[in-house]
Protein backbone atom coordinates (compact mmCIF):
# COMPACT_ATOMS: atom_id res chain seq x y z
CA UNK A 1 76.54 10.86 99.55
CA UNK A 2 74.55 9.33 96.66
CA UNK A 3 70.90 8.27 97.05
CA UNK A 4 69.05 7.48 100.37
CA UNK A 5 70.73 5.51 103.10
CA UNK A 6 70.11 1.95 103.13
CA UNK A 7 68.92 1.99 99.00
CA UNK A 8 71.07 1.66 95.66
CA UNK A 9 71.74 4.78 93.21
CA UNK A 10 69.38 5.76 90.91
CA UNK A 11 69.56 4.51 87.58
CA UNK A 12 69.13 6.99 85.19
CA UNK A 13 70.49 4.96 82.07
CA UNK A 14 67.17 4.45 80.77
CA UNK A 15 66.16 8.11 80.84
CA UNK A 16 68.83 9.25 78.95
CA UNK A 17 68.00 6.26 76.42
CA UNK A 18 64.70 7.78 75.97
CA UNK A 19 65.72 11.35 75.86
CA UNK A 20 68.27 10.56 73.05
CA UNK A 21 65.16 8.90 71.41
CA UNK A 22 62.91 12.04 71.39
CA UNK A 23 65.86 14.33 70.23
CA UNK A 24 66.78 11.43 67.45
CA UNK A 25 62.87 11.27 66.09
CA UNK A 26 62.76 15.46 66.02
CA UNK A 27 65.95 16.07 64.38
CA UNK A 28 64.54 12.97 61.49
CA UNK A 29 61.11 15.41 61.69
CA UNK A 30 62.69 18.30 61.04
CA UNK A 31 64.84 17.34 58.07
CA UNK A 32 62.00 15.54 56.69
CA UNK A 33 60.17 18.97 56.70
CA UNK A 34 63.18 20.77 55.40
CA UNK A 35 63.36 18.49 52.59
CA UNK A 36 59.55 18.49 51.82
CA UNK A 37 60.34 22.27 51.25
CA UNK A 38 62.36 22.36 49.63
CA UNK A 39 61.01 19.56 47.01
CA UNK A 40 57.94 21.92 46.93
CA UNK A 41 60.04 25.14 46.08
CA UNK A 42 61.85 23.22 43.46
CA UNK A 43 59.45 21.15 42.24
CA UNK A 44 55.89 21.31 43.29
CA UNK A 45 55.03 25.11 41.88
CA UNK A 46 53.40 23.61 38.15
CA UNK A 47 51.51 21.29 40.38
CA UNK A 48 50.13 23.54 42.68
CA UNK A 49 49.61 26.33 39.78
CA UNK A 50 47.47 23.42 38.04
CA UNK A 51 45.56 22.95 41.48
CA UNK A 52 44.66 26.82 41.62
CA UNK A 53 43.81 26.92 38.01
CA UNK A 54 40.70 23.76 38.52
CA UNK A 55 39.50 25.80 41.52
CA UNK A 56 37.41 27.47 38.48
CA UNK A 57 35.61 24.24 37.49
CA UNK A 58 34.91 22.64 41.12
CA UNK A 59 33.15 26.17 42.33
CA UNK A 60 31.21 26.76 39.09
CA UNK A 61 29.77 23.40 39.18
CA UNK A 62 28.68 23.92 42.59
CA UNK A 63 26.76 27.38 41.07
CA UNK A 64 25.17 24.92 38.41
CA UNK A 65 23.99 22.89 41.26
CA UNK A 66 22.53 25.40 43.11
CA UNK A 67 20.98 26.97 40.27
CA UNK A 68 19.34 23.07 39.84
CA UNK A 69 18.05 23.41 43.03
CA UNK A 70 15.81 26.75 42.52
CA UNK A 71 19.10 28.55 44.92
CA UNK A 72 19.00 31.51 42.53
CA UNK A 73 20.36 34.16 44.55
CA UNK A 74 23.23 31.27 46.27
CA UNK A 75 24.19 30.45 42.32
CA UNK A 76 24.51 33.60 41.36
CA UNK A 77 26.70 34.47 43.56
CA UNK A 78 28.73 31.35 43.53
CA UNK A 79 29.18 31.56 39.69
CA UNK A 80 31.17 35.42 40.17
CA UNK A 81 33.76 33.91 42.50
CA UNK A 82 34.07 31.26 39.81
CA UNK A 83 34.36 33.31 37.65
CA UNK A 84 36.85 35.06 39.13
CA UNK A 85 38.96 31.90 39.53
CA UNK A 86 41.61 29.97 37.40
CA UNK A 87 40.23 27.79 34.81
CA UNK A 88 42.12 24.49 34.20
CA UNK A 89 40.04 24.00 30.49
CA UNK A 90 39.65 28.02 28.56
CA UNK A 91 36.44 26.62 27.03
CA UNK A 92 35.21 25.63 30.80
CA UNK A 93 35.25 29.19 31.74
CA UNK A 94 33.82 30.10 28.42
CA UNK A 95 30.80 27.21 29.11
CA UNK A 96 30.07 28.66 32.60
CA UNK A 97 30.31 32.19 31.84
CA UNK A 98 27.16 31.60 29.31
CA UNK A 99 25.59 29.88 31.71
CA UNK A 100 25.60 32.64 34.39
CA UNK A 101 24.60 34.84 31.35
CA UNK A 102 21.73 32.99 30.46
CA UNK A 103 20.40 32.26 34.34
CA UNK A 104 21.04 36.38 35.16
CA UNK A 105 18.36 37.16 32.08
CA UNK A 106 16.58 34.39 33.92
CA UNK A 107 16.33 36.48 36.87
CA UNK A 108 16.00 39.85 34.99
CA UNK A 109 19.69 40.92 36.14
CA UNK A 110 19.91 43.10 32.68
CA UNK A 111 22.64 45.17 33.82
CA UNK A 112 25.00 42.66 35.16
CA UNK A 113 24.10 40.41 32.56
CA UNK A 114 25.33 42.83 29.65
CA UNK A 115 28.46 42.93 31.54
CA UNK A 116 28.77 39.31 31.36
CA UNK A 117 27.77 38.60 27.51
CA UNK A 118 30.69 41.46 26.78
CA UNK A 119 32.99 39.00 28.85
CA UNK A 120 31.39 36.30 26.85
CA UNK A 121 32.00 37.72 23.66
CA UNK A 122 35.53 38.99 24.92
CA UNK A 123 36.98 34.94 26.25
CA UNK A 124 35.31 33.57 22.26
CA UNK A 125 34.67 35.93 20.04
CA UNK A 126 33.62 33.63 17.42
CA UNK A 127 30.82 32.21 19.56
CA UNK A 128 27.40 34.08 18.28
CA UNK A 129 25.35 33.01 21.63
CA UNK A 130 26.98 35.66 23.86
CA UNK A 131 26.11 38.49 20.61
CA UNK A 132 22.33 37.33 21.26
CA UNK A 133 22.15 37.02 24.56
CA UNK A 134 23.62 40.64 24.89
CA UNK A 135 21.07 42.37 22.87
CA UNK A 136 17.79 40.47 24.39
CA UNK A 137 19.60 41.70 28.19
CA UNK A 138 19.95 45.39 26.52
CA UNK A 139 16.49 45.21 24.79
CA UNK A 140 15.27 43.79 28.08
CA UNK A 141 16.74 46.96 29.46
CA UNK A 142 15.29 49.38 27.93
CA UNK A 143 18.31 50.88 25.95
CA UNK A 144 17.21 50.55 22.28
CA UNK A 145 20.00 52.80 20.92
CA UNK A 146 22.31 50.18 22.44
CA UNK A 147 20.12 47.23 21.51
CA UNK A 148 20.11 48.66 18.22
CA UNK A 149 23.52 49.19 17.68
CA UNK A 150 24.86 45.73 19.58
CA UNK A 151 21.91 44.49 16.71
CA UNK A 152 24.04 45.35 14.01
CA UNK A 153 27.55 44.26 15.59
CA UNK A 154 25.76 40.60 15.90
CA UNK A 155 24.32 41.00 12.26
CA UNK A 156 28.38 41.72 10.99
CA UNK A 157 29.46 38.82 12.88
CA UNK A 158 27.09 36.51 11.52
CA UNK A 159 27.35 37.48 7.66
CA UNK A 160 31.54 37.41 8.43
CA UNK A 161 30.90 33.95 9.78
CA UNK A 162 28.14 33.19 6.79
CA UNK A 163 25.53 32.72 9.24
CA UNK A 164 22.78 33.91 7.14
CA UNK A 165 20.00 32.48 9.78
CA UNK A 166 21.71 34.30 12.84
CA UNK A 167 22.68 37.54 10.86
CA UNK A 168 18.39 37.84 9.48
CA UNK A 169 17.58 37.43 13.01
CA UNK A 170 19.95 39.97 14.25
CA UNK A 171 19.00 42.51 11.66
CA UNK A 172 15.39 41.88 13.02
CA UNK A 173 16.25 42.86 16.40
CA UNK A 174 18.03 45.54 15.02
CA UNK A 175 14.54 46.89 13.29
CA UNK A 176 12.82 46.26 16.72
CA UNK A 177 14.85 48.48 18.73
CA UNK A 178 15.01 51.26 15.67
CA UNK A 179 10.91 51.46 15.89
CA UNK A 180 11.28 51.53 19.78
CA UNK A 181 13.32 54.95 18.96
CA UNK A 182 10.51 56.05 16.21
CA UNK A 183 13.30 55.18 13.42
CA UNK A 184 10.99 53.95 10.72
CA UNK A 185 14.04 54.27 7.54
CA UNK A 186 16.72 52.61 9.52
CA UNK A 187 13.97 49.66 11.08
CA UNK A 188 13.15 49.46 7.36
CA UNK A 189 16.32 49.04 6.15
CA UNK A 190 17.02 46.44 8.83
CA UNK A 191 14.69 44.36 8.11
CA UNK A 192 15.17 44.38 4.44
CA UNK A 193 18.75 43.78 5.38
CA UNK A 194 17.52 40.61 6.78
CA UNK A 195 15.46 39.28 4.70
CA UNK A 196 17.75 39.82 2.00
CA UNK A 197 20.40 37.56 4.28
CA UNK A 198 17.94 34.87 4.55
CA UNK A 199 14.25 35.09 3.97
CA UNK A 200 11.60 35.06 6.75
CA UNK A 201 7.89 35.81 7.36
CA UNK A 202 9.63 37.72 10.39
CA UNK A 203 11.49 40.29 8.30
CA UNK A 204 9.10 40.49 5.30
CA UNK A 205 5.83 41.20 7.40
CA UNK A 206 7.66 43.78 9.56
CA UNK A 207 9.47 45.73 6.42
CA UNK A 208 5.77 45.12 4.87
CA UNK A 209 3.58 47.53 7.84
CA UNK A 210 6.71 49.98 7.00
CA UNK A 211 6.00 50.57 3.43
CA UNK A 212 2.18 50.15 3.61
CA UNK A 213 2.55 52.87 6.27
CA UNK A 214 3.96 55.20 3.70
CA UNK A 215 2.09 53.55 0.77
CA UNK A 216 4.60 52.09 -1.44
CA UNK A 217 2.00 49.39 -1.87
CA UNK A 218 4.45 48.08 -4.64
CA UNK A 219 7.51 47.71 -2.78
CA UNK A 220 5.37 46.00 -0.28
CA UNK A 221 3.28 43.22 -2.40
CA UNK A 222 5.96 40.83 -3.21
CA UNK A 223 6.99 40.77 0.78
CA UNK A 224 3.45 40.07 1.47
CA UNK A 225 2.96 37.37 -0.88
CA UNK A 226 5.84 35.47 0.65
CA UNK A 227 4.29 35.72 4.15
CA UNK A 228 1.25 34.28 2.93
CA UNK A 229 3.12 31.37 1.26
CA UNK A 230 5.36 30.63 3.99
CA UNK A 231 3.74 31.11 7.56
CA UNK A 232 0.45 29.36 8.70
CA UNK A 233 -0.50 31.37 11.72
CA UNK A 234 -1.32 35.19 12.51
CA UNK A 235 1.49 36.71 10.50
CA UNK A 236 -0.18 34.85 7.28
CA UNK A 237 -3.62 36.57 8.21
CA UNK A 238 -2.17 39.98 9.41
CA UNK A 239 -0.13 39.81 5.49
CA UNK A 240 -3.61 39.11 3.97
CA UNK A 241 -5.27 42.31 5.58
CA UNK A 242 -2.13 44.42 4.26
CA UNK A 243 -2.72 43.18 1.05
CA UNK A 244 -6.09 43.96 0.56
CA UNK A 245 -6.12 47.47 1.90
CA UNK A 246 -2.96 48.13 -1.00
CA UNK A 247 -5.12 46.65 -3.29
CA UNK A 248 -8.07 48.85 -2.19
């Protein structure tokens, strides 16, 4: 017999209502989800691609932000997983990559950092910060025969690029790093080299000590006469003293 004696049957109507219910709403859940799927799969990959590639941006801003705040050691190494990440905008990467350059010879990182100018130079070659910024980290360094020659490379780009400024500078370092290696004909010609590119108390002093050194007091007046006539401070007075011991 049906039920307890003395009450009505169970009705069980409504159950089932409610049952159909919950299997109605999961079936409509799960082809909602199999169609979000496969909308993804079909269509969503350039979208999601173009999310990856601005991961680059959002986590090197957060490096430049540390770096703001005096975190040194947090930026540093929040700018190489940026760097390791998609860029949505090339020239971002290129941006951010000079900045972590620039805040590594900041910190006196001179070995990392000439890995990062050559990854400068690599993402814009036509850039002539990253050619600087690599010789000061090797100079920094201590390896003059690769500051020298890195010296020269910069000095090529800049005359290629008719950069006559950038290319006497570089041919300056150039003559630095040649005297660090007791070098005194190729420092010499360096520095003639640049102030042949574009004249500077810088160059002409420099080349100047070289020739009084070996007393081609000739070759050396005209270079100190243009110091004299073009700098104001200690090179002008250091240029004077030359002069008067050739003339002696």
């Amino acid at each position: 017999m049906d039920g307890v004696a003395g009450e009505p049957p169970l009705d069980t109507r409504p159950l089932r209502r409610v049952y159909k219910g919950v299997l109605l709403v999961v079936a409509i859940w799960l082809a909602a989800f199999t169609a979000g799927i496969y909308v993804v799969a079909a269509y969503g990959r350039p979208w999601v691609e173009h999310l990856d590639e601005q991961i680059g941006e959002r986590v090197a801003e957060q490096a430049r932000r540390l770096a703001n705040a005096g975190l040194t050691a947090e930026a540093m190494e929040t700018y190489r997983r940026a760097l390791a990440l998609k860029f949505d905008d090339p020239m971002q990467k290129v941006w951010q990559t000079q900045e972590f350059l620039k805040l590594l010879l900041d910190e006196r990182q001179y070995e990392e950092a000439v890995q990062v100018a050559h990854d400068a130079i690599a993402l814009d070659p036509n850039n002539g910060l990253p050619y600087s910024l690599l010789n000061k980290a090797l100079r920094e360094a201590g390896r003059h025969a690769d500051a020298a020659a890195s010296a020269k490379e910069w000095a090529q780009w800049a005359a290629s690029s008719q950069q006559y400024d950038a290319q006497a500078w570089a041919e300056y370092y150039a003559g630095q790093s040649y005297l660090a290696l007791n070098d005194n004909e190729n420092a010499l010609a360096a520095f003639q080299a640049g102030y042949q590119a574009s004249p500077s108390a810088e160059n002409a002093l420099a080349a100047a000590r070289i020739l009084c050194g070996q007393q081609r007091y000739e070759e050396a007046r005209p270079l100190l006469e243009y110091v004299i006539s073009h700098d104001q401070g200690a090179k002008r007075d250091r240029a004077r003293e030359l002069l008067a011991e050739s003339a002696s």
